[in-house]
C-alpha atoms as a PDB file:
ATOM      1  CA  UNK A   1       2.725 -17.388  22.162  1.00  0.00           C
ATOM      2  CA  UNK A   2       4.618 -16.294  25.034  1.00  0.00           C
ATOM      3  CA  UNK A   3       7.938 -15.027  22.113  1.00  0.00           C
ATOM      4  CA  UNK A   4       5.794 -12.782  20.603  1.00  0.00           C
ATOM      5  CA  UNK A   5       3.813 -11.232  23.138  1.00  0.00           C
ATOM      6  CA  UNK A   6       6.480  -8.199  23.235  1.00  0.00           C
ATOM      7  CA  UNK A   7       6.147  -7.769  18.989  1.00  0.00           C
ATOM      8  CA  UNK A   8       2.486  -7.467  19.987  1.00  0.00           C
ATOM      9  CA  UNK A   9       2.279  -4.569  22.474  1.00  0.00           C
ATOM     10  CA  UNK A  10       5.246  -2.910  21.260  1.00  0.00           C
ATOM     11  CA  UNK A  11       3.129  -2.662  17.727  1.00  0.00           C
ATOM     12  CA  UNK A  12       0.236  -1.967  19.803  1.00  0.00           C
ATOM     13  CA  UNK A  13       1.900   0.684  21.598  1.00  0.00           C
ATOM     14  CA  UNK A  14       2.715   2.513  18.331  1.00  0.00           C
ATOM     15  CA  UNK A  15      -0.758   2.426  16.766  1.00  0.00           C
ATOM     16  CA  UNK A  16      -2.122   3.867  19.666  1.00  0.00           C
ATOM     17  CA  UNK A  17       1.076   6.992  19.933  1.00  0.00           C
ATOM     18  CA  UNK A  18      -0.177   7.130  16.026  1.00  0.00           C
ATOM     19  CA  UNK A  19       4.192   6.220  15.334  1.00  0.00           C
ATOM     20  CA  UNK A  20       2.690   4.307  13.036  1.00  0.00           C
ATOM     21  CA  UNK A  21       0.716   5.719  10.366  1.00  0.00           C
ATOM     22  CA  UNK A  22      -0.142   5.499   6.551  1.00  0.00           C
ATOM     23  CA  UNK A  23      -1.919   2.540   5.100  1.00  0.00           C
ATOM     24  CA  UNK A  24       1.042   1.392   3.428  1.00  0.00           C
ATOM     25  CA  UNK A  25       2.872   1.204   6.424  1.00  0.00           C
ATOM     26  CA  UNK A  26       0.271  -0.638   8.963  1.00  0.00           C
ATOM     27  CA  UNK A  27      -0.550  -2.761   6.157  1.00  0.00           C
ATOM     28  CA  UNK A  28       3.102  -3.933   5.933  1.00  0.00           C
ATOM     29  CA  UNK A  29       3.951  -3.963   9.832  1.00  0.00           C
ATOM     30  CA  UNK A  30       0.182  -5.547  10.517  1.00  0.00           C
ATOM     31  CA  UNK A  31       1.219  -8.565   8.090  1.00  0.00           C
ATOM     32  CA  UNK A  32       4.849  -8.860   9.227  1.00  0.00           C
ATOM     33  CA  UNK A  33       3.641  -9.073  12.658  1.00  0.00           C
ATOM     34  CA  UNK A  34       0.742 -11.622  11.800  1.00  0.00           C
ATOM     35  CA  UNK A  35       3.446 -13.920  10.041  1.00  0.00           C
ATOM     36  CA  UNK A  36       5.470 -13.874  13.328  1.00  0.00           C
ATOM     37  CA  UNK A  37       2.455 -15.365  15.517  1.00  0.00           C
ATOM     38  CA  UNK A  38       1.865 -18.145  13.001  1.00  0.00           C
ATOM     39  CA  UNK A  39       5.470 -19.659  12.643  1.00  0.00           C
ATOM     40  CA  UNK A  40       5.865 -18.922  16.782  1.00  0.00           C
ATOM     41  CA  UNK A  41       2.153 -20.704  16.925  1.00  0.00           C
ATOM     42  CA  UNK A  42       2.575 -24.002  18.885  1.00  0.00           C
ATOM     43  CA  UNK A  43       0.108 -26.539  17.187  1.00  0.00           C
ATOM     44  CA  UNK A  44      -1.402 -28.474  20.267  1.00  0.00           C
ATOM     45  CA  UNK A  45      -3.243 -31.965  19.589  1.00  0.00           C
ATOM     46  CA  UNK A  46      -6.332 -30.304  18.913  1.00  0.00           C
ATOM     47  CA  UNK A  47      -8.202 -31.882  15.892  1.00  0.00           C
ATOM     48  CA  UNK A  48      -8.954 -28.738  14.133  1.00  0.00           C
ATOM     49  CA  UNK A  49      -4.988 -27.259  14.239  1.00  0.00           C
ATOM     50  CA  UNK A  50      -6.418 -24.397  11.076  1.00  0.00           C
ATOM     51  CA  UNK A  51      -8.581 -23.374  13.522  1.00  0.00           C
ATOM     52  CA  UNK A  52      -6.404 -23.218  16.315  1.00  0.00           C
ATOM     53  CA  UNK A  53      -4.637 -21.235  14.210  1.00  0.00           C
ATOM     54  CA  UNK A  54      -7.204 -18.707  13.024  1.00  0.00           C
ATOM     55  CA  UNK A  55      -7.961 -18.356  16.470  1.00  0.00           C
ATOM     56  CA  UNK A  56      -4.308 -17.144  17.773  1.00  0.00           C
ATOM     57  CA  UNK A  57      -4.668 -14.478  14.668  1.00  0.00           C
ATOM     58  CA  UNK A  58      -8.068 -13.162  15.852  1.00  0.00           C
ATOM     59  CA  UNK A  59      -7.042 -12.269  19.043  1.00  0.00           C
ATOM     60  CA  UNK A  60      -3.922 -10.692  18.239  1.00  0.00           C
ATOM     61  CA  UNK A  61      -6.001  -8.808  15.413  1.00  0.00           C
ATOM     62  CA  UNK A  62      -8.800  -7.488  18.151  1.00  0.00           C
ATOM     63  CA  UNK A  63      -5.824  -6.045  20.109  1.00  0.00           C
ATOM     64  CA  UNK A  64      -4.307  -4.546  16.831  1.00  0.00           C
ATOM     65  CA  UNK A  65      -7.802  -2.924  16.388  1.00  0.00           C
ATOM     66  CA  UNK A  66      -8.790  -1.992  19.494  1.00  0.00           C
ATOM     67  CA  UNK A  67      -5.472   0.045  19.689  1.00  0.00           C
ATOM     68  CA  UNK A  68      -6.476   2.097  16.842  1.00  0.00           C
ATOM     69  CA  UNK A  69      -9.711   1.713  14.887  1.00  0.00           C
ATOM     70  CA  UNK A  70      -8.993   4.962  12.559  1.00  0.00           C
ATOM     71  CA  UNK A  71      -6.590   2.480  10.715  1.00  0.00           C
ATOM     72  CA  UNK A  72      -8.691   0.234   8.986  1.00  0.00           C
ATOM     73  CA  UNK A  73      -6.073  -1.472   6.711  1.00  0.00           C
ATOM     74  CA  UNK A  74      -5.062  -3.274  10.202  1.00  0.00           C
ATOM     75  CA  UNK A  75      -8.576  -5.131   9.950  1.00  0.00           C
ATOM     76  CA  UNK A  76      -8.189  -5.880   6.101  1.00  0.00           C
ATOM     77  CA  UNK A  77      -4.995  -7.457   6.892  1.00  0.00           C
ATOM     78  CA  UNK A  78      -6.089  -9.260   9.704  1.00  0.00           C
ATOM     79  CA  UNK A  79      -9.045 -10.698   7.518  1.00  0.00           C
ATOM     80  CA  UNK A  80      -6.453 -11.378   4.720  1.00  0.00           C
ATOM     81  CA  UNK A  81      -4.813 -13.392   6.758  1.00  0.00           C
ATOM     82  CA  UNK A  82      -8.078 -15.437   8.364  1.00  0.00           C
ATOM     83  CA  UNK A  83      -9.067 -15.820   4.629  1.00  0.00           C
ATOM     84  CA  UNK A  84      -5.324 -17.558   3.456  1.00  0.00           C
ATOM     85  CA  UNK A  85      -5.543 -19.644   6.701  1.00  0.00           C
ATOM     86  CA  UNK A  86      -8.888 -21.452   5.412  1.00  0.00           C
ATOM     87  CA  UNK A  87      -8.135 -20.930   1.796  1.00  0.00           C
ATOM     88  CA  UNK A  88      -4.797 -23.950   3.320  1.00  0.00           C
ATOM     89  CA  UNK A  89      -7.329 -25.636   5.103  1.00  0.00           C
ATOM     90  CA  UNK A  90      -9.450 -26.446   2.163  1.00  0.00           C
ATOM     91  CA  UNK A  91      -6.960 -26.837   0.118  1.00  0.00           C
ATOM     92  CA  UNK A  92      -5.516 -29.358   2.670  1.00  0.00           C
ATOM     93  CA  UNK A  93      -8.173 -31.202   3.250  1.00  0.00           C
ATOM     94  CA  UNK A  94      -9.379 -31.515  -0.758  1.00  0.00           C
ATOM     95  CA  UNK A  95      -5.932 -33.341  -1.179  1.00  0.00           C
ATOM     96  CA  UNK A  96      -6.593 -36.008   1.606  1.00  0.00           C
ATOM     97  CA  UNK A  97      -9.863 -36.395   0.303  1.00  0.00           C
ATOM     98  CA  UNK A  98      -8.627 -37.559  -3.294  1.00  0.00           C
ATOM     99  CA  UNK A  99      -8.034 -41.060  -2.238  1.00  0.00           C
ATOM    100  CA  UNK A 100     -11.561 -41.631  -0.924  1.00  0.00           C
ATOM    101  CA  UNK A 101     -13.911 -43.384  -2.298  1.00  0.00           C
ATOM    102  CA  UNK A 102     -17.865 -42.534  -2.924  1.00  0.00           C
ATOM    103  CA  UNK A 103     -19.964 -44.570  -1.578  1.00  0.00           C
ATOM    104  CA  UNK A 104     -23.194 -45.751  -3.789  1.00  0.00           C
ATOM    105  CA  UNK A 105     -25.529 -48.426  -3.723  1.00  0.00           C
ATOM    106  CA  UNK A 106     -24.198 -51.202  -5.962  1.00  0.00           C
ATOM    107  CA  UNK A 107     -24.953 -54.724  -6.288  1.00  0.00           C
ATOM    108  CA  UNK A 108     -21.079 -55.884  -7.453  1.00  0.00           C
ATOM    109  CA  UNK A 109     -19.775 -58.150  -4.497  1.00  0.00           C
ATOM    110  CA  UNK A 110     -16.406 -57.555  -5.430  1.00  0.00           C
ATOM    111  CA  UNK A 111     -16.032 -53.812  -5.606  1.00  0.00           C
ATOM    112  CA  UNK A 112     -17.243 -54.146  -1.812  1.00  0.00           C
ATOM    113  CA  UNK A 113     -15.247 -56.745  -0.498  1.00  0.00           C
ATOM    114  CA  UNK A 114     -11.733 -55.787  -2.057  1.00  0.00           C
ATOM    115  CA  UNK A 115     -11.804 -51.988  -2.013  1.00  0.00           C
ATOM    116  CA  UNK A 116      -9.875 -51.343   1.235  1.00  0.00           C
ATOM    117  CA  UNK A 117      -9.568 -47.301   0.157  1.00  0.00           C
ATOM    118  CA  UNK A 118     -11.795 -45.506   3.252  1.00  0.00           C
ATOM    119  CA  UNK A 119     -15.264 -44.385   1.203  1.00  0.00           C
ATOM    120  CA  UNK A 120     -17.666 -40.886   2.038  1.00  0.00           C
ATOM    121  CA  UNK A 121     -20.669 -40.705   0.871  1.00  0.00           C
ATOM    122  CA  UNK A 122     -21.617 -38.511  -2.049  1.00  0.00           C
ATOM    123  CA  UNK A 123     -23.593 -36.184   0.039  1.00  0.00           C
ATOM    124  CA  UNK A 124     -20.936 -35.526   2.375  1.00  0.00           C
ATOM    125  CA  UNK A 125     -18.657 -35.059  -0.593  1.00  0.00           C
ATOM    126  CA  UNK A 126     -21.156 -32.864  -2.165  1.00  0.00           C
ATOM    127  CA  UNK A 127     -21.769 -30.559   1.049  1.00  0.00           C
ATOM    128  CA  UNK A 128     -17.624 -30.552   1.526  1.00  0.00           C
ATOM    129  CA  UNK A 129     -17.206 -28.977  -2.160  1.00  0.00           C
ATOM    130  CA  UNK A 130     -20.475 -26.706  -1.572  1.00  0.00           C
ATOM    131  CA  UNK A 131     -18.746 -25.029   1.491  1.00  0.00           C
ATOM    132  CA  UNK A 132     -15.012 -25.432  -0.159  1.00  0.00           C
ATOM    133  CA  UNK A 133     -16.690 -22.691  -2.936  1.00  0.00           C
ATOM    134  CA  UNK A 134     -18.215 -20.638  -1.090  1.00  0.00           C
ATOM    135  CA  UNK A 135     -17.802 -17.019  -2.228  1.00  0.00           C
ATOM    136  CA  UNK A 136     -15.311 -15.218   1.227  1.00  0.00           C
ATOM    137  CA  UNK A 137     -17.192 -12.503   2.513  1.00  0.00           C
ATOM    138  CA  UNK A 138     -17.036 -10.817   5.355  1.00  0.00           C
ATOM    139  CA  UNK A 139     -19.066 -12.581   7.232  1.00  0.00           C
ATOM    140  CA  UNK A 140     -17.090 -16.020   6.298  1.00  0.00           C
ATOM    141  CA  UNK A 141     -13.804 -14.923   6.880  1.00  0.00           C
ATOM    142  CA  UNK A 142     -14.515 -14.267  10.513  1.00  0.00           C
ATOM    143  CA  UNK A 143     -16.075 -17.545  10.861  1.00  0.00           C
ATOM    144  CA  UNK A 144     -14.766 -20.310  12.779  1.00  0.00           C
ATOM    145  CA  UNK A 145     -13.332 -22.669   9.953  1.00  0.00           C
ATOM    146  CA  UNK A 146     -15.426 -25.824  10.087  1.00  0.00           C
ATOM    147  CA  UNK A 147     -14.326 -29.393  10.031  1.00  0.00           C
ATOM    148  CA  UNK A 148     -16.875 -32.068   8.292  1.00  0.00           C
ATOM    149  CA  UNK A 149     -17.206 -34.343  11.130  1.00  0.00           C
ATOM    150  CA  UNK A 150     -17.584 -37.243   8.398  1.00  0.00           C
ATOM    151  CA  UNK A 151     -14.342 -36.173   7.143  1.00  0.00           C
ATOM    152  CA  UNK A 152     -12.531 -36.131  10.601  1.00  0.00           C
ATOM    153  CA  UNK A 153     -13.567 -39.861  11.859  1.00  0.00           C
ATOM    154  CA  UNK A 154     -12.751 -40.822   8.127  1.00  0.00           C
ATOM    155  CA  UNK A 155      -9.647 -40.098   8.331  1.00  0.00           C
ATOM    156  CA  UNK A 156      -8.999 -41.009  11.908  1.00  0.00           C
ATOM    157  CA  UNK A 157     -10.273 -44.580  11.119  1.00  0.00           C
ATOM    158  CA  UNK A 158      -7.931 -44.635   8.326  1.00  0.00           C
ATOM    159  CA  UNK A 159      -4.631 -44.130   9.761  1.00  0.00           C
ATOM    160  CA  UNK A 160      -4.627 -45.193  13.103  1.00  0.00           C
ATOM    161  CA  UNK A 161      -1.247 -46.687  12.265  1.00  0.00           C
ATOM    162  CA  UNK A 162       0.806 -43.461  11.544  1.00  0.00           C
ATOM    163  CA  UNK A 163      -1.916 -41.070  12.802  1.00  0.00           C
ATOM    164  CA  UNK A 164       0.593 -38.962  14.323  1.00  0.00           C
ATOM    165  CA  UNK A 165       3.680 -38.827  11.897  1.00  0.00           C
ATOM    166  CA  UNK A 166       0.312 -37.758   9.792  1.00  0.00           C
ATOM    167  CA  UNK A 167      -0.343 -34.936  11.865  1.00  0.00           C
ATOM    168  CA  UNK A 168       2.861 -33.788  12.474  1.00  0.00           C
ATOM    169  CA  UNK A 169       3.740 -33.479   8.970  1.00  0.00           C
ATOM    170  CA  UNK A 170       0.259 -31.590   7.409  1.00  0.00           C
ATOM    171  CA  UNK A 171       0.957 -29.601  10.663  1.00  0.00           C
ATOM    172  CA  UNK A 172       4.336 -28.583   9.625  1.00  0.00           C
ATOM    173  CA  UNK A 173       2.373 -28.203   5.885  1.00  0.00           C
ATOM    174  CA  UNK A 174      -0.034 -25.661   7.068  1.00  0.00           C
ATOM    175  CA  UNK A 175       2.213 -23.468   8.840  1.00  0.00           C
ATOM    176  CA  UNK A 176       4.746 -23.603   5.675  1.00  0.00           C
ATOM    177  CA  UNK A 177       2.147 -22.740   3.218  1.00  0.00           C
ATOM    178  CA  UNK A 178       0.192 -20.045   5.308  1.00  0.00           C
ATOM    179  CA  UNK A 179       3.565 -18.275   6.016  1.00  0.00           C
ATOM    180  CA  UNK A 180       4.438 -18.472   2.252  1.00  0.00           C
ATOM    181  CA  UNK A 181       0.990 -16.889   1.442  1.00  0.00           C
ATOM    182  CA  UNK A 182       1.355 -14.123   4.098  1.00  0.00           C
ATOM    183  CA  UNK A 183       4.922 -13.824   2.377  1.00  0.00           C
ATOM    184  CA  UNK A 184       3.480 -13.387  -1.018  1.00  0.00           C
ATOM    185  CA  UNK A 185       0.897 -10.920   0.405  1.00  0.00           C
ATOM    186  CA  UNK A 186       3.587  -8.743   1.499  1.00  0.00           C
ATOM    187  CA  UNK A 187       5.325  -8.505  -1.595  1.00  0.00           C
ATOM    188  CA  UNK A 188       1.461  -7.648  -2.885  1.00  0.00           C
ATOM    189  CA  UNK A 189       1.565  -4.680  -0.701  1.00  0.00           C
ATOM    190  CA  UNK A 190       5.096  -3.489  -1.544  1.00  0.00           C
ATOM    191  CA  UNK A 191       4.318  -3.690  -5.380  1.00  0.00           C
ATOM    192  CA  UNK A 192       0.709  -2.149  -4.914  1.00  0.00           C
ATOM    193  CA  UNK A 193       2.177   1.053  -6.633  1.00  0.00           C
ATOM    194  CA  UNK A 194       3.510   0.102  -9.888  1.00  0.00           C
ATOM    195  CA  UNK A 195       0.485  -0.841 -11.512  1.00  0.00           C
ATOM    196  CA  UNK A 196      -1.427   2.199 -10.770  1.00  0.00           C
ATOM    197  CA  UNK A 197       1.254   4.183 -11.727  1.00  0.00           C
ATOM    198  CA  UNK A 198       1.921   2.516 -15.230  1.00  0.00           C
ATOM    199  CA  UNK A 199      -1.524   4.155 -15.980  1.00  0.00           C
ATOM    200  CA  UNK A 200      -0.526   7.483 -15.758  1.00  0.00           C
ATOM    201  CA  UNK A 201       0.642   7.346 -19.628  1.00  0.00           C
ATOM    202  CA  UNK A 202      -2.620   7.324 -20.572  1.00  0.00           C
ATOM    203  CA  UNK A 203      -4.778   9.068 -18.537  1.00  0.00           C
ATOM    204  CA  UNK A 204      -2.200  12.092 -18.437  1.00  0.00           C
ATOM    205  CA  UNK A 205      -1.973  14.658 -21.397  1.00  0.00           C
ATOM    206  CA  UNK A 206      -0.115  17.426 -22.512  1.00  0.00           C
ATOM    207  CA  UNK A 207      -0.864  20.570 -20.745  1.00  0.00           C
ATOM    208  CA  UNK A 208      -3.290  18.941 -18.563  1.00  0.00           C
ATOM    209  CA  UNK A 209      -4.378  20.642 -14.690  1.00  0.00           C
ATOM    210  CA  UNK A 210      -4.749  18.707 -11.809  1.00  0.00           C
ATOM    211  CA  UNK A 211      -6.093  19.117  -8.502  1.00  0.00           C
ATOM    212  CA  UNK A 212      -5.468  16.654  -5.467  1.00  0.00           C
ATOM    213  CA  UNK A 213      -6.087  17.114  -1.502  1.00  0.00           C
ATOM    214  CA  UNK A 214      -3.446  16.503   0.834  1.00  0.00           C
ATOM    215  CA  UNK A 215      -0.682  13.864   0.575  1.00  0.00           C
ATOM    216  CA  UNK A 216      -1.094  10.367  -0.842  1.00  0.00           C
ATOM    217  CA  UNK A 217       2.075   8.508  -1.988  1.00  0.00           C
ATOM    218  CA  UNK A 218      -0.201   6.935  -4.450  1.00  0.00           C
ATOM    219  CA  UNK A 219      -0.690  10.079  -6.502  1.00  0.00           C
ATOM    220  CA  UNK A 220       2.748  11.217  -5.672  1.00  0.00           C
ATOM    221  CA  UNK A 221       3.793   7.866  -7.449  1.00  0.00           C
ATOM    222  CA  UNK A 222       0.935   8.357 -10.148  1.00  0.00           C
ATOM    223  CA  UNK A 223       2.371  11.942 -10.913  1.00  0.00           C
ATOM    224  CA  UNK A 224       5.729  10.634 -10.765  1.00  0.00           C
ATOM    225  CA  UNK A 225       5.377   8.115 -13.381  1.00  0.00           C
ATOM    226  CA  UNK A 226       3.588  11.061 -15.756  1.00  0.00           C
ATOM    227  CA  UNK A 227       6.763  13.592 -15.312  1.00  0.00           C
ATOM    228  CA  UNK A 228       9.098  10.339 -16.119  1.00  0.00           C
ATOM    229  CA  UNK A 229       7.269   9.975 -19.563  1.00  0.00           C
ATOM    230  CA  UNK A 230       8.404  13.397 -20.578  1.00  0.00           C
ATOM    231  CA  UNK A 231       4.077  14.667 -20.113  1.00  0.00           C
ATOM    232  CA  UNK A 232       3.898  18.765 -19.164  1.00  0.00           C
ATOM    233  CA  UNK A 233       1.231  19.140 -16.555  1.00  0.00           C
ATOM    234  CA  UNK A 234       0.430  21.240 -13.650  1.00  0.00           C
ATOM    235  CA  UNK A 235      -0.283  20.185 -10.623  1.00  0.00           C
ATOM    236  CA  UNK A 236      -2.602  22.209  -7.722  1.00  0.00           C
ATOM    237  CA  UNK A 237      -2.339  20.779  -4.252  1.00  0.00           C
ATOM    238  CA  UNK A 238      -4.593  21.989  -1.367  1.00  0.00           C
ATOM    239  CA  UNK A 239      -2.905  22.128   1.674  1.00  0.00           C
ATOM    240  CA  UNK A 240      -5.080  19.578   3.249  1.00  0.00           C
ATOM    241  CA  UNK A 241      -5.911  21.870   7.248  1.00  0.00           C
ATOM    242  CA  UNK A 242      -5.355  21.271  10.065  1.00  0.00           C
ATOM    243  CA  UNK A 243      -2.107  18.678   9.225  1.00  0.00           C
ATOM    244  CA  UNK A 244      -1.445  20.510   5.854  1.00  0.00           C
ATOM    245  CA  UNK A 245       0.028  17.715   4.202  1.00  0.00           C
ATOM    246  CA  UNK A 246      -0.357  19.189   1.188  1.00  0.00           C
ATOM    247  CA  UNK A 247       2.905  21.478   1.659  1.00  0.00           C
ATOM    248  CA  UNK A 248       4.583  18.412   2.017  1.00  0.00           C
ATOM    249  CA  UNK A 249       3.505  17.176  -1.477  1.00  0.00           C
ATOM    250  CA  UNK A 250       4.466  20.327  -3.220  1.00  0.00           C
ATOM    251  CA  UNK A 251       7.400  20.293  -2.003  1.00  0.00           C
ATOM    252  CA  UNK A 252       8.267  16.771  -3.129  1.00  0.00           C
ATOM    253  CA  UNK A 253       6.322  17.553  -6.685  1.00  0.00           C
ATOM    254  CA  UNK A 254       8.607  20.514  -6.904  1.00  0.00           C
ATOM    255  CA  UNK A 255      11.835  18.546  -6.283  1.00  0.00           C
ATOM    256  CA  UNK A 256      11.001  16.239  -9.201  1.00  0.00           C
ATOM    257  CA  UNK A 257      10.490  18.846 -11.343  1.00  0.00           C
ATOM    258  CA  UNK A 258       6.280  19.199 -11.256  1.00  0.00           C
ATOM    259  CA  UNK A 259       4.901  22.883 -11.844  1.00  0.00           C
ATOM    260  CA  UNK A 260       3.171  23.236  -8.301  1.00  0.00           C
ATOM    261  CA  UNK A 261       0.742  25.561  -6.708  1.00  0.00           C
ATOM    262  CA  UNK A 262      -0.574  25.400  -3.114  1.00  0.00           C
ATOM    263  CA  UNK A 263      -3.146  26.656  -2.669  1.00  0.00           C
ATOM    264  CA  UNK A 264      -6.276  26.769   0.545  1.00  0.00           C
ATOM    265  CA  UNK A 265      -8.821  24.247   0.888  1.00  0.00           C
ATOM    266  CA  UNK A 266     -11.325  27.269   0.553  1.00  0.00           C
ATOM    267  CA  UNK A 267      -9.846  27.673  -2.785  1.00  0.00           C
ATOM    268  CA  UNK A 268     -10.449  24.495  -4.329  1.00  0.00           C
ATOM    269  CA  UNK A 269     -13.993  25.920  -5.443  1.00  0.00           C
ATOM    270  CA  UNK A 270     -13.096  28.413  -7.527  1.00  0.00           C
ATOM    271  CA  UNK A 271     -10.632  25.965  -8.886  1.00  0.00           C
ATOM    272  CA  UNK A 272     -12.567  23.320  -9.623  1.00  0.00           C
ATOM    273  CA  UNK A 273     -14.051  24.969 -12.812  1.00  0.00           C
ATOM    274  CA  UNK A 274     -10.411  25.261 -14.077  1.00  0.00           C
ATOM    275  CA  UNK A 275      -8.789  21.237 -14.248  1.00  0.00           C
ATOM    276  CA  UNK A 276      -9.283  18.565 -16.128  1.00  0.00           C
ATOM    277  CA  UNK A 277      -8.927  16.180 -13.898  1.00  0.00           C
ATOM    278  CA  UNK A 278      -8.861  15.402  -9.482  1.00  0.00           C
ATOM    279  CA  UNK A 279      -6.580  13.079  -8.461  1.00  0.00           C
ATOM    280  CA  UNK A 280      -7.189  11.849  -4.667  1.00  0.00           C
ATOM    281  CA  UNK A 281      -6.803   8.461  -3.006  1.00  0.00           C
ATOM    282  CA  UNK A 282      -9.717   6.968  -1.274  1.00  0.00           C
ATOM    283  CA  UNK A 283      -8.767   6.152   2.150  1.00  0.00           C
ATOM    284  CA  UNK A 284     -11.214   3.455   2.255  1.00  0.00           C
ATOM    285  CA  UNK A 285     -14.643   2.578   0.312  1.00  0.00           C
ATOM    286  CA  UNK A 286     -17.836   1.182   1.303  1.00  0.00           C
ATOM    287  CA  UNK A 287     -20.787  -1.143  -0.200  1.00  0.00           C
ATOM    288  CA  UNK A 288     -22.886   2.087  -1.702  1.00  0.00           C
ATOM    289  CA  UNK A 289     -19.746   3.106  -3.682  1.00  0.00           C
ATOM    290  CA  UNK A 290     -18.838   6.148  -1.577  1.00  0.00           C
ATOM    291  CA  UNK A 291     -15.285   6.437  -0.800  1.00  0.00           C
ATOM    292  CA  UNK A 292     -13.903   8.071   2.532  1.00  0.00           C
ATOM    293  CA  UNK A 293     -10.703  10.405   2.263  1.00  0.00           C
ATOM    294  CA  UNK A 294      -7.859  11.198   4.998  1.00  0.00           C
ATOM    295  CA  UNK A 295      -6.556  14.493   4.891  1.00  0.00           C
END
């Protein structure tokens, strides 16, 4: 991937001056970048091209890591995007396995001598769709994405006659469809506002108090929404030390129209007896249900 080699360390390069910050935004940059290695991804002749694809993601998505492991939405995206490549796969490989037949034990003459259709066994069939279901985790999505050996020589046998026209064109498929997905999971990140923020309706009352922490464009979105539906509320914002991104919230609060206070993060205890209700996005959350927070 000699073409995108510059994308990579110029991105790399940011992450690690921190030009780059804000889930949003490495989310967004991570998966633009990601969709530029797979449609400049030469497919060699290798058997397994999904995996010679997942493979060209990884390693770009170590070096995305390495550069800055604070930002964990890089790794979510990067596993987003291991996770749509096999998602393809299987979905790839359940459509050329529609046309085979299952192989049982059957005493008919004729079904065996003039059924040309290439056959699997049912237990091959049967382990396929077990590991086609499988739940992702992740575990799986780092996986290498296996390829039923049954499956392969199958399908090999079958169409030694246009074997490569074959190739060429579910080749051509899988990089189509993955960058479609990746497309699609931009536009998921883009839009990831608007349905948080169509709850603030009805979780926000007349005269209500809130406190939040910092600067999130979530809750900045969240609060927006409220003041939009006409709801009176004010708003206390600790400044968030030592960045004190909570001045920068205020002021944006303030120029929409939102009665602010800032006040210290000392504060926020004798405050806390005072609201109804704390408003702060989770930076990230973990299996136990405890949530980490970036001021």
């Amino acid at each position: 991937m000699p073409d995108v080699q510059p994308l990579v360390r110029d991105f790399v390069l940011k992450l690690k001056r921190r030009k780059v910050e804000g889930s949003h935004a490495v989310a967004r940059q991570t998966a633009e970048l990601l969709r530029s290695v797979v449609s400049q991804h030469r497919m060699g002749s290798s058997a397994n091209q999904a995996a010679a694809l997942a493979d060209a993601v990884r390693a770009v998505g170590e070096q995305l890591i390495a550069a800055n492991p604070i930002e964990l939405a890089v790794g979510n995206i990067v596993r987003r995007v291991l996770h749509i490549i096999k998602e393809e796969d299987i979905s790839a490989t359940a459509v050329g396995i529609e046309g085979l037949s299952v192989t049982v034990d059957s005493d008919d003459e004729y079904d065996s001598e003039h059924d040309d259709r290439p056959s699997l066994s049912a237990a091959v069939l049967a382990a396929h769709a077990r590991n086609a279901l499988r739940a992702p985790s992740l575990q799986t999505l780092l996986e290498d994405i296996p390829v039923s050996p049954a499956i392969s020589r199958t399908a090999s046998s079958a169409g030694d006659s246009d074997g490569k026209t074959g190739d060429k064109s579910s080749t051509r498929k899988l990089k189509h469809d993955v960058i479609a997905a990746i497309g699609d999971l931009i536009d998921e990140i883009d839009s990831c506002y608007e349905p948080i923020s169509e709850q603030a309706v009805e979780l926000i009352h007349q005269n209500e108090v809130i406190l939040t922490l910092g600067r999130s464009r979530t809750v900045k979105e969240f609060l927006y929404a409220a003041k939009e539906k006409k709801r009176s509320f004010r708003v206390f914002v600790a400044e968030g030390a030592p960045r004190y991104q909570g001045h920068i919230l205020a002021k944006e609060l303030v120029e929409k129209g939102v009665q602010t206070t800032v006040i210290t993060d000392s504060a926020v205890f004798a405050m806390i007896s005072r609201v109804n209700m704390v408003h702060m996005c989770g930076y990230c959350s973990f299996a136990n249900s405890l949530f980490l927070l970036q001021i």
